[in-house]
Structures are given as C-alpha cells and as structure tokens.
Protein backbone atom coordinates (compact mmCIF):
# COMPACT_ATOMS: atom_id res chain seq x y z
CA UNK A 1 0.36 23.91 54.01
CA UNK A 2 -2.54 22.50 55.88
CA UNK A 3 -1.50 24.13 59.49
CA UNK A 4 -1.46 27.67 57.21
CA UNK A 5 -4.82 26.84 55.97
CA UNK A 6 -6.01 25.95 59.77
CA UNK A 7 -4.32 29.04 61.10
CA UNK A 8 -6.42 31.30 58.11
CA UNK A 9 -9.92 29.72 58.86
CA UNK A 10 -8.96 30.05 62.99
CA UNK A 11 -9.04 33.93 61.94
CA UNK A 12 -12.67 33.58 60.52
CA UNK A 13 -15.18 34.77 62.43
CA UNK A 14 -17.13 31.15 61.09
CA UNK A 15 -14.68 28.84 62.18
CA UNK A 16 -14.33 30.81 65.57
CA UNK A 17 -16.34 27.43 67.93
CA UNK A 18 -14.01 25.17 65.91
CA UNK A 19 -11.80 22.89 67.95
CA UNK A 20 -8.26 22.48 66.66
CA UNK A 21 -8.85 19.09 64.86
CA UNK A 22 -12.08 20.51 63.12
CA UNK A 23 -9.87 23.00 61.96
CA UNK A 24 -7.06 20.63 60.98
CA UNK A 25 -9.59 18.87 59.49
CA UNK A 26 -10.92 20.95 57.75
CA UNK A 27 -8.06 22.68 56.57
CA UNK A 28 -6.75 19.43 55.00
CA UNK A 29 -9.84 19.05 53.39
CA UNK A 30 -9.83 22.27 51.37
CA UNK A 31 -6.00 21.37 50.73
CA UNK A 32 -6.72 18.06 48.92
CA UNK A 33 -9.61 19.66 47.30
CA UNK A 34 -7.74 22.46 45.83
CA UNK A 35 -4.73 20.02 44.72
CA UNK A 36 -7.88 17.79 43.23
CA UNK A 37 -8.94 20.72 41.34
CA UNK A 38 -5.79 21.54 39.64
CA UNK A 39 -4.91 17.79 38.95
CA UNK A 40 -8.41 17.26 37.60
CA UNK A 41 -8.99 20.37 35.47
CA UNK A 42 -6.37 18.95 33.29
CA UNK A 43 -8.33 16.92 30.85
CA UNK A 44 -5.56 14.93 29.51
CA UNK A 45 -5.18 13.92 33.05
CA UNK A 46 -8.56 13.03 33.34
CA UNK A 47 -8.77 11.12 30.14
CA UNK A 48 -5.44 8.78 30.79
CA UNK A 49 -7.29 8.41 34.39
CA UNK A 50 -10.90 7.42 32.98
CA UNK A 51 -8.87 4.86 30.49
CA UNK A 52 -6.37 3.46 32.71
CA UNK A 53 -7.38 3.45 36.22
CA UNK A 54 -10.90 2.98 36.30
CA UNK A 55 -10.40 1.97 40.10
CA UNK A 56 -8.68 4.86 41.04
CA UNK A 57 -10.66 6.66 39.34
CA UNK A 58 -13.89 5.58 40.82
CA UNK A 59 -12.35 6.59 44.13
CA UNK A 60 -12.15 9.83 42.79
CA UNK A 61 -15.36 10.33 41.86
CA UNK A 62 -16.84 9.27 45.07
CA UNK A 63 -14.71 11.28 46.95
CA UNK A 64 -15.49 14.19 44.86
CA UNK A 65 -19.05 13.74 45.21
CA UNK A 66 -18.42 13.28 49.01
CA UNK A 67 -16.22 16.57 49.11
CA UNK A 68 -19.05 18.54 47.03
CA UNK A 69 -22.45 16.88 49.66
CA UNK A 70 -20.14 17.90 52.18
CA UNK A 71 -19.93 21.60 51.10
CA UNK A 72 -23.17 22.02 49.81
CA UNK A 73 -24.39 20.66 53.48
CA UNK A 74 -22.58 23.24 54.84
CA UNK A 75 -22.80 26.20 52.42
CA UNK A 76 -26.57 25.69 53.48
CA UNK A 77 -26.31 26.82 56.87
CA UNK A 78 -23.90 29.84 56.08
CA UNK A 79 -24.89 33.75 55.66
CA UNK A 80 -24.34 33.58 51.81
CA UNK A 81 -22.84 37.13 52.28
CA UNK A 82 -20.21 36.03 54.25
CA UNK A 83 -16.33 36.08 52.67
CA UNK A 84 -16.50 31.94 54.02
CA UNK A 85 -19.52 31.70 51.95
CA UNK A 86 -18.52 33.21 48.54
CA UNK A 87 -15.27 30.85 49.03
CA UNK A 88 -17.52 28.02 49.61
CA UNK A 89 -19.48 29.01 46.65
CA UNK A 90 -15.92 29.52 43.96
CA UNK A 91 -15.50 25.65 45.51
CA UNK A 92 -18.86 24.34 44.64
CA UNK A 93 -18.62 25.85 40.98
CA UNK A 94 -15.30 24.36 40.30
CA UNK A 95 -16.34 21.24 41.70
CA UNK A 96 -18.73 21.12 39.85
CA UNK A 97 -17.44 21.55 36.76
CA UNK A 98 -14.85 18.91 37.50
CA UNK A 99 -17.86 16.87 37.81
CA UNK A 100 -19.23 17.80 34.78
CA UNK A 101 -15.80 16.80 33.54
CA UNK A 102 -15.49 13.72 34.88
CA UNK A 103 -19.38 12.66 33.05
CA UNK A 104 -17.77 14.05 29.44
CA UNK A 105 -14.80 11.63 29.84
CA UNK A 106 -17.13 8.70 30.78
CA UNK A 107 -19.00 9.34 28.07
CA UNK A 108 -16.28 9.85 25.35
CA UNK A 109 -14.17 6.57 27.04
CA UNK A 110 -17.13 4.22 26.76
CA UNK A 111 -17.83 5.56 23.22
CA UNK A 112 -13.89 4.61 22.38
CA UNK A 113 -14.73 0.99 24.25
CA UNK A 114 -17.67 0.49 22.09
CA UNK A 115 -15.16 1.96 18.71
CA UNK A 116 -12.48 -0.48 19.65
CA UNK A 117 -14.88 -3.71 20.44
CA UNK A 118 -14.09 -6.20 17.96
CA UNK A 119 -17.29 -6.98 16.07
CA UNK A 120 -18.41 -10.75 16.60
C-alpha cells in the first residue's frame, strides 16, 4: 500500500526532487492519515476512544494536529491549482473535521464525567 502510494506521488510533477525515502515517507504518511480518517469519522469509535483510552487518545490528537501543521506548512508553498494541491486541500477539510470531532466528544465526555460524579 505505501510503495503504491510512493510510486503515484513519484509520477507528480511536485514530488519530482523527492528522494526515495521522502517519498516513502511521505507516502506512509498519507496512508496512516487516510486509515486515521476512516477509523476516526466513526463517532462511536471516537466516543469509546475519548472514554476509555484517554492516553491513546491523546496520542491521537497530537498526532493529528502534527499531521494537519504538517500539511498546512506545506499546502502553503504549493500552486493551489495544482491536482497535489486540491488533494492536499480534501485532506485538510477532513482533518479538520475530525478535529472538530474530536473537541465535540471532549466536550460531551467531560459533561458525562461531571453527570456521573457522585455529589459530596
């Protein structure tokens, strides 16, 4: 999966200075971010996540927020009418909104913490 990926950005004019590990790299990037998307767009997922495994899912979170710097950083320096760009740009929004997900379930499992607190 990842050496597909590589071999499709090697194609792109973009990616055309990129040494094979920057591509490898890269390429497993975009893999584990497009596995992260599906996993996280679930929001049942999410929510057993947020309420169970608050460590792994602070990991998460910071590597989302890594993952979306990252492609914002270098979205930036891209002709936005290039097909790389408008990719980049699909990636941002649905990172984004997995974001956005991830601050709903924070919200809604510290509201159950504060329902379920015995009262003193």
């Amino acid at each position: 999966m990842i050496s597909d990926k590589a071999d499709f950005l090697r194609q792109m004019p973009d990616y055309k200075d990129y040494t094979v590990t920057q591509l490898n790299d890269l390429a497993a990037e975009e893999v584990v971010a497009g596995g992260m998307e599906l996993l996280l767009s679930d929001g049942k997922i999410v929510d057993e996540l947020a309420r169970t495994e608050r460590t792994v899912w602070k990991k998460i979170k910071d590597f989302l927020a890594k993952i979306l710097a990252d492609i914002k950083k270098y979205y930036s320096n891209l002709n936005q009418a290039s097909k790389t760009a408008q990719v980049l740009k699909e990636t941002m929004d649905s990172l984004d909104d997995i974001e956005q997900l991830f601050y709903e379930v924070v919200r809604e499992a510290g509201n159950l913490a504060q329902i379920r607190r015995p009262v003193a």
